[in-house]
Structures are given as structure tokens and as C-alpha cells.
N, C-alpha and C. Protein backbone atom coordinates (compact mmCIF):
# COMPACT_ATOMS: atom_id res chain seq x y z
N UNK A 1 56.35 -7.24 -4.09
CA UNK A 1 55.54 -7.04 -5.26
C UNK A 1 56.21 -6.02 -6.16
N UNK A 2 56.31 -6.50 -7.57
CA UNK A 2 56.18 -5.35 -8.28
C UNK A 2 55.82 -3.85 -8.42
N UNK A 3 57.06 -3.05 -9.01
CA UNK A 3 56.15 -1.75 -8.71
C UNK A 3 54.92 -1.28 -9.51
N UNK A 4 54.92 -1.92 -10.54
CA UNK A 4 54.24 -1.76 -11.68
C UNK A 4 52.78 -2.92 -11.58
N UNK A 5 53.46 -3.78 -10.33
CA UNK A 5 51.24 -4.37 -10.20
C UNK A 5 50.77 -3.84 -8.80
N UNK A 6 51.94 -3.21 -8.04
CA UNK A 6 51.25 -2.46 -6.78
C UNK A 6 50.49 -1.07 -7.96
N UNK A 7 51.14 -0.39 -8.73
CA UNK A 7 50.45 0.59 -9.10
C UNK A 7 48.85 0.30 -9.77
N UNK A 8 49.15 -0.77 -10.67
CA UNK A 8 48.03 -1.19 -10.96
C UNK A 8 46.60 -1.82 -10.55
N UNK A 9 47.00 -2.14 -9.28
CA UNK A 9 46.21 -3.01 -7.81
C UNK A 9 45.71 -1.50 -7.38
N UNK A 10 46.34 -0.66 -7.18
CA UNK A 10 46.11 0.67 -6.17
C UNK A 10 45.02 1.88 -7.64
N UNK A 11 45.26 1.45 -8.60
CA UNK A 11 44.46 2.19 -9.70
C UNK A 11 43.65 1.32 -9.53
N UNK A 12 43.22 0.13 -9.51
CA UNK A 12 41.79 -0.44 -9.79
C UNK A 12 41.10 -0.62 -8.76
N UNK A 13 42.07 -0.34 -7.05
CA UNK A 13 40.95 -0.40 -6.08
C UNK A 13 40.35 1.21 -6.24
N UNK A 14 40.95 2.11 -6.79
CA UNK A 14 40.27 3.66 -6.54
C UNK A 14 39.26 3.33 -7.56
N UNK A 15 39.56 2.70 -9.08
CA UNK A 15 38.20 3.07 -9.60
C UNK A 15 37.20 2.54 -9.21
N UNK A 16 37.53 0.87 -8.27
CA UNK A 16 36.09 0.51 -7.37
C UNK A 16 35.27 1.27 -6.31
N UNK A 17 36.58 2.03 -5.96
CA UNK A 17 35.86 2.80 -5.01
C UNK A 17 35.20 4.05 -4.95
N UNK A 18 35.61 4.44 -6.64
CA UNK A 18 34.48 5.51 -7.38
C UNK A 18 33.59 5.06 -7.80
N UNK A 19 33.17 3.61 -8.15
CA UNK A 19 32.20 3.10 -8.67
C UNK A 19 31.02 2.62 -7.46
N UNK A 20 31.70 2.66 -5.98
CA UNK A 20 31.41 2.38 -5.43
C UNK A 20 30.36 3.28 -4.65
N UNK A 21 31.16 4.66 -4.63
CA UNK A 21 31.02 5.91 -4.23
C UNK A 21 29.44 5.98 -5.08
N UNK A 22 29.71 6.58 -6.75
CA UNK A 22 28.42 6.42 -7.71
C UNK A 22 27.29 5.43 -7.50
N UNK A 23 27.44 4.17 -6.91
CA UNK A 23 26.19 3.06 -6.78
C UNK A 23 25.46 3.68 -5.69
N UNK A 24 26.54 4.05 -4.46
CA UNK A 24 25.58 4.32 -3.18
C UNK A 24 24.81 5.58 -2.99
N UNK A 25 25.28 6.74 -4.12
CA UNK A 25 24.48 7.91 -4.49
C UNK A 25 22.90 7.30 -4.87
N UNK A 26 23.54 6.64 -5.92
CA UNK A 26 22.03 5.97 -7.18
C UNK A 26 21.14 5.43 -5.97
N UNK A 27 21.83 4.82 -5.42
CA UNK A 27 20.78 4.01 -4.12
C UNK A 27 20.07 4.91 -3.32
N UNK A 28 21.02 5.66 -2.95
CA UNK A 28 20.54 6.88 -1.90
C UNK A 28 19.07 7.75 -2.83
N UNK A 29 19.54 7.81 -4.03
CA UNK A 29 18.56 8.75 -4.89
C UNK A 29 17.05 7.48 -4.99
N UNK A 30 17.46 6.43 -4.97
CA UNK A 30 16.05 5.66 -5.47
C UNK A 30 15.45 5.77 -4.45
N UNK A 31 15.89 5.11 -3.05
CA UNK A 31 15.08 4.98 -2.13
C UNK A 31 14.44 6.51 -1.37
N UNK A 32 15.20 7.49 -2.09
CA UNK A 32 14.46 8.77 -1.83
C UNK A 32 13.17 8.50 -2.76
N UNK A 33 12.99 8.64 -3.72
CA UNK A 33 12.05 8.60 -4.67
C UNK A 33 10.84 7.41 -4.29
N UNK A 34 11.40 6.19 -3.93
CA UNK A 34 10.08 5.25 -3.48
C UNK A 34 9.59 5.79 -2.13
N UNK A 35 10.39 6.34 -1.54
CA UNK A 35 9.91 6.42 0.12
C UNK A 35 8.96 8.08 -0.45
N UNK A 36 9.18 8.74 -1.00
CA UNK A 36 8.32 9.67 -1.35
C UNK A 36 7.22 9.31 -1.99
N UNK A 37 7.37 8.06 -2.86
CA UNK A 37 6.26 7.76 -4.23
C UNK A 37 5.19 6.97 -2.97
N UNK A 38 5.51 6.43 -1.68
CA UNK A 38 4.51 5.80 -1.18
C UNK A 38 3.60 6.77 -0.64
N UNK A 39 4.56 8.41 0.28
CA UNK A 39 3.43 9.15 0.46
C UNK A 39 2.62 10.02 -0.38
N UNK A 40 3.27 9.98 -1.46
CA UNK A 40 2.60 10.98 -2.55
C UNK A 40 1.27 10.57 -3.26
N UNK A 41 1.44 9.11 -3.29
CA UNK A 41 0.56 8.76 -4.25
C UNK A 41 -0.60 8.53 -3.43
N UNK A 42 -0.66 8.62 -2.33
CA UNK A 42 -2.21 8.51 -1.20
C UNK A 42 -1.59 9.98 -0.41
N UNK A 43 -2.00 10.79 -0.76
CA UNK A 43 -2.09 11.78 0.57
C UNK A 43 -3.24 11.97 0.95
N UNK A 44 -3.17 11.85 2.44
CA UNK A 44 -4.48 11.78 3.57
C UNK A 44 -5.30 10.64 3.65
N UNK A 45 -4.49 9.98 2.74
CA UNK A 45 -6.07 8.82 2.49
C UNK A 45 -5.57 7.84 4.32
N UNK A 46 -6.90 7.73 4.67
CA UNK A 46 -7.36 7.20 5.90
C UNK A 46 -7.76 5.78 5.84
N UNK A 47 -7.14 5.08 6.46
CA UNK A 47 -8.00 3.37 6.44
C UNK A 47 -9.41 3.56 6.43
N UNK A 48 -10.01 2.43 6.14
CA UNK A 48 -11.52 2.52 5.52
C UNK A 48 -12.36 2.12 6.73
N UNK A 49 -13.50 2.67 7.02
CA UNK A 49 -14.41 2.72 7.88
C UNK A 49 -14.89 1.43 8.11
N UNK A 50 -15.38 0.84 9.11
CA UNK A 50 -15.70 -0.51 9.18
C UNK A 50 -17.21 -0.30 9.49
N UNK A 51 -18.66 -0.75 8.55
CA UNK A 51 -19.54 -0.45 8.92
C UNK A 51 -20.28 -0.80 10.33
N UNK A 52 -21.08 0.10 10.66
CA UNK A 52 -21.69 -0.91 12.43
C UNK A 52 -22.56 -1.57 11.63
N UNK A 53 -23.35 -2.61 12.66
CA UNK A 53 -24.13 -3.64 12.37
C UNK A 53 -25.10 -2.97 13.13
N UNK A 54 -26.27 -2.84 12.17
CA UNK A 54 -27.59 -2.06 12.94
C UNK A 54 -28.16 -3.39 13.24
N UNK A 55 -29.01 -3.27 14.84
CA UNK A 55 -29.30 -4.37 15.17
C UNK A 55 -31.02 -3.43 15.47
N UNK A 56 -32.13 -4.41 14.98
CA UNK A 56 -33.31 -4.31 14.77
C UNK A 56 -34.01 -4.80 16.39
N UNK A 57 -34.89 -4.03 16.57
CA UNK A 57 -35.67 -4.23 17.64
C UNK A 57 -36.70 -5.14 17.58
N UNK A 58 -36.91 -6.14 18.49
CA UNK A 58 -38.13 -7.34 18.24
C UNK A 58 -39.51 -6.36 17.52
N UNK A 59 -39.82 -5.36 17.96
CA UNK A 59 -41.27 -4.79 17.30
C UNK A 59 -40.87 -4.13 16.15
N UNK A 60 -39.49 -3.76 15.80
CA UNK A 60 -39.10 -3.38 14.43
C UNK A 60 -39.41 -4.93 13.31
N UNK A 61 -38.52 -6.38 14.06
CA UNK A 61 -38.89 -7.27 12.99
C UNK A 61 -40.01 -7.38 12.84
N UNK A 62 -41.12 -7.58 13.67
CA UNK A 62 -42.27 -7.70 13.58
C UNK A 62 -42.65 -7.02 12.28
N UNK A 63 -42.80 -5.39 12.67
CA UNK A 63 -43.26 -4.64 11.94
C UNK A 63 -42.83 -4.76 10.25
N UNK A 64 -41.63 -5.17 9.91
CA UNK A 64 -40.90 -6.07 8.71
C UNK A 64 -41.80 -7.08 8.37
N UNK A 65 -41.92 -7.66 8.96
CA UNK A 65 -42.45 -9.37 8.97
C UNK A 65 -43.93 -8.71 8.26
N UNK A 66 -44.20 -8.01 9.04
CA UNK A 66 -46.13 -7.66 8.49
C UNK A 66 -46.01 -7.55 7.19
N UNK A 67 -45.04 -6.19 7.00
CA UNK A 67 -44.77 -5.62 5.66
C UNK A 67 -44.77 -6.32 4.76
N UNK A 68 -43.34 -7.15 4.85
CA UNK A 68 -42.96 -8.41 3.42
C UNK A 68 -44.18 -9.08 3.93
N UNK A 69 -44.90 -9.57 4.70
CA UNK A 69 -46.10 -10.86 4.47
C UNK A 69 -47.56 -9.94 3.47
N UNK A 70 -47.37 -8.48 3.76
CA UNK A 70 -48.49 -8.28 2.52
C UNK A 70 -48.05 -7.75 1.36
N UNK A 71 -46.82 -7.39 1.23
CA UNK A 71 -46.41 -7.44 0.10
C UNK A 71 -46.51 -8.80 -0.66
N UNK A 72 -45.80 -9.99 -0.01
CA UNK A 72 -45.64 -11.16 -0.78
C UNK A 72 -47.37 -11.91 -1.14
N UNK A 73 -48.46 -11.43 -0.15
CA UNK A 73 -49.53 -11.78 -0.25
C UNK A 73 -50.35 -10.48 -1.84
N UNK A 74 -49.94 -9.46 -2.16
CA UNK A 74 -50.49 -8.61 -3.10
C UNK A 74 -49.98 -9.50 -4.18
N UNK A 75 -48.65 -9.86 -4.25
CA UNK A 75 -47.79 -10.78 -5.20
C UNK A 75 -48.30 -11.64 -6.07
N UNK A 76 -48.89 -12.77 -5.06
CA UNK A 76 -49.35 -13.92 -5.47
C UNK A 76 -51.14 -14.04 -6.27
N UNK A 77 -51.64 -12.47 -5.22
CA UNK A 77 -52.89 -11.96 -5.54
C UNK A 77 -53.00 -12.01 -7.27
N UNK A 78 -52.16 -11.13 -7.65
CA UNK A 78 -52.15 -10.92 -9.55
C UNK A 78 -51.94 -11.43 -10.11
């Protein structure tokens, strides 16, 4: 090879490999910034409570049942 396209081959792999050098900074810098932006933007926040299911006692429905039947009976009264 030429001396003059080895020099030129050997100048354009260094500036790839400064360009190369600069991308993997930028990279390094973003994924700092998202991996921070996920904990920053919720701190402490806790998954959400799942409500219990209150379960009613046969003399509790009952006692319901009376209720709404004279309510719905005052209702129809007026």
C-alpha cells in the first residue's frame, strides 16, 4: 500500500475512534439521566392497595333488606 493511503486509512480510523469514544460518553450520560428520571419522578410511591371485600353477615343482610324494604315502601307512599 501506499504511503500516503496507509496515512490516510490510519487518520480516519482515529477520527472514528474519537467519534466513537464521544457517542459512548453521550450514551453513558443519557442512560444516567433516564435511569435517574425513573426514580426521581415517583419517590416512595408504593404499589396501590388492593381493597378487602367486606363480607356481610346473614343478620347484617337481613337487617339491609328491612331497611331498603321501608325505605322503598315510604317511596311509593308519596
Amino acid at each position: 500500500m501506499p504511503d500516503t493511503v496507509q496515512k490516510a486509512l490510519t487518520k480516519a480510523l482515529q477520527q472514528l475512534r474519537t467519534q466513537r469514544s464521544a457517542i459512548d460518553r453521550r450514551i453513558t450520560a443519557l442512560e444516567t439521566i433516564v435511569t435517574a428520571g425513573r426514580s426521581a419522578s415517583r419517590p416512595g410511591r408504593r404499589a396501590a392497595k388492593t381493597r378487602k371485600k367486606r363480607k356481610m353477615s346473614a343478620s347484617q343482610r337481613q337487617a339491609v333488606s328491612r331497611r331498603m324494604k321501608a325505605y322503598w315502601a315510604k317511596r311509593r307512599a308519596k
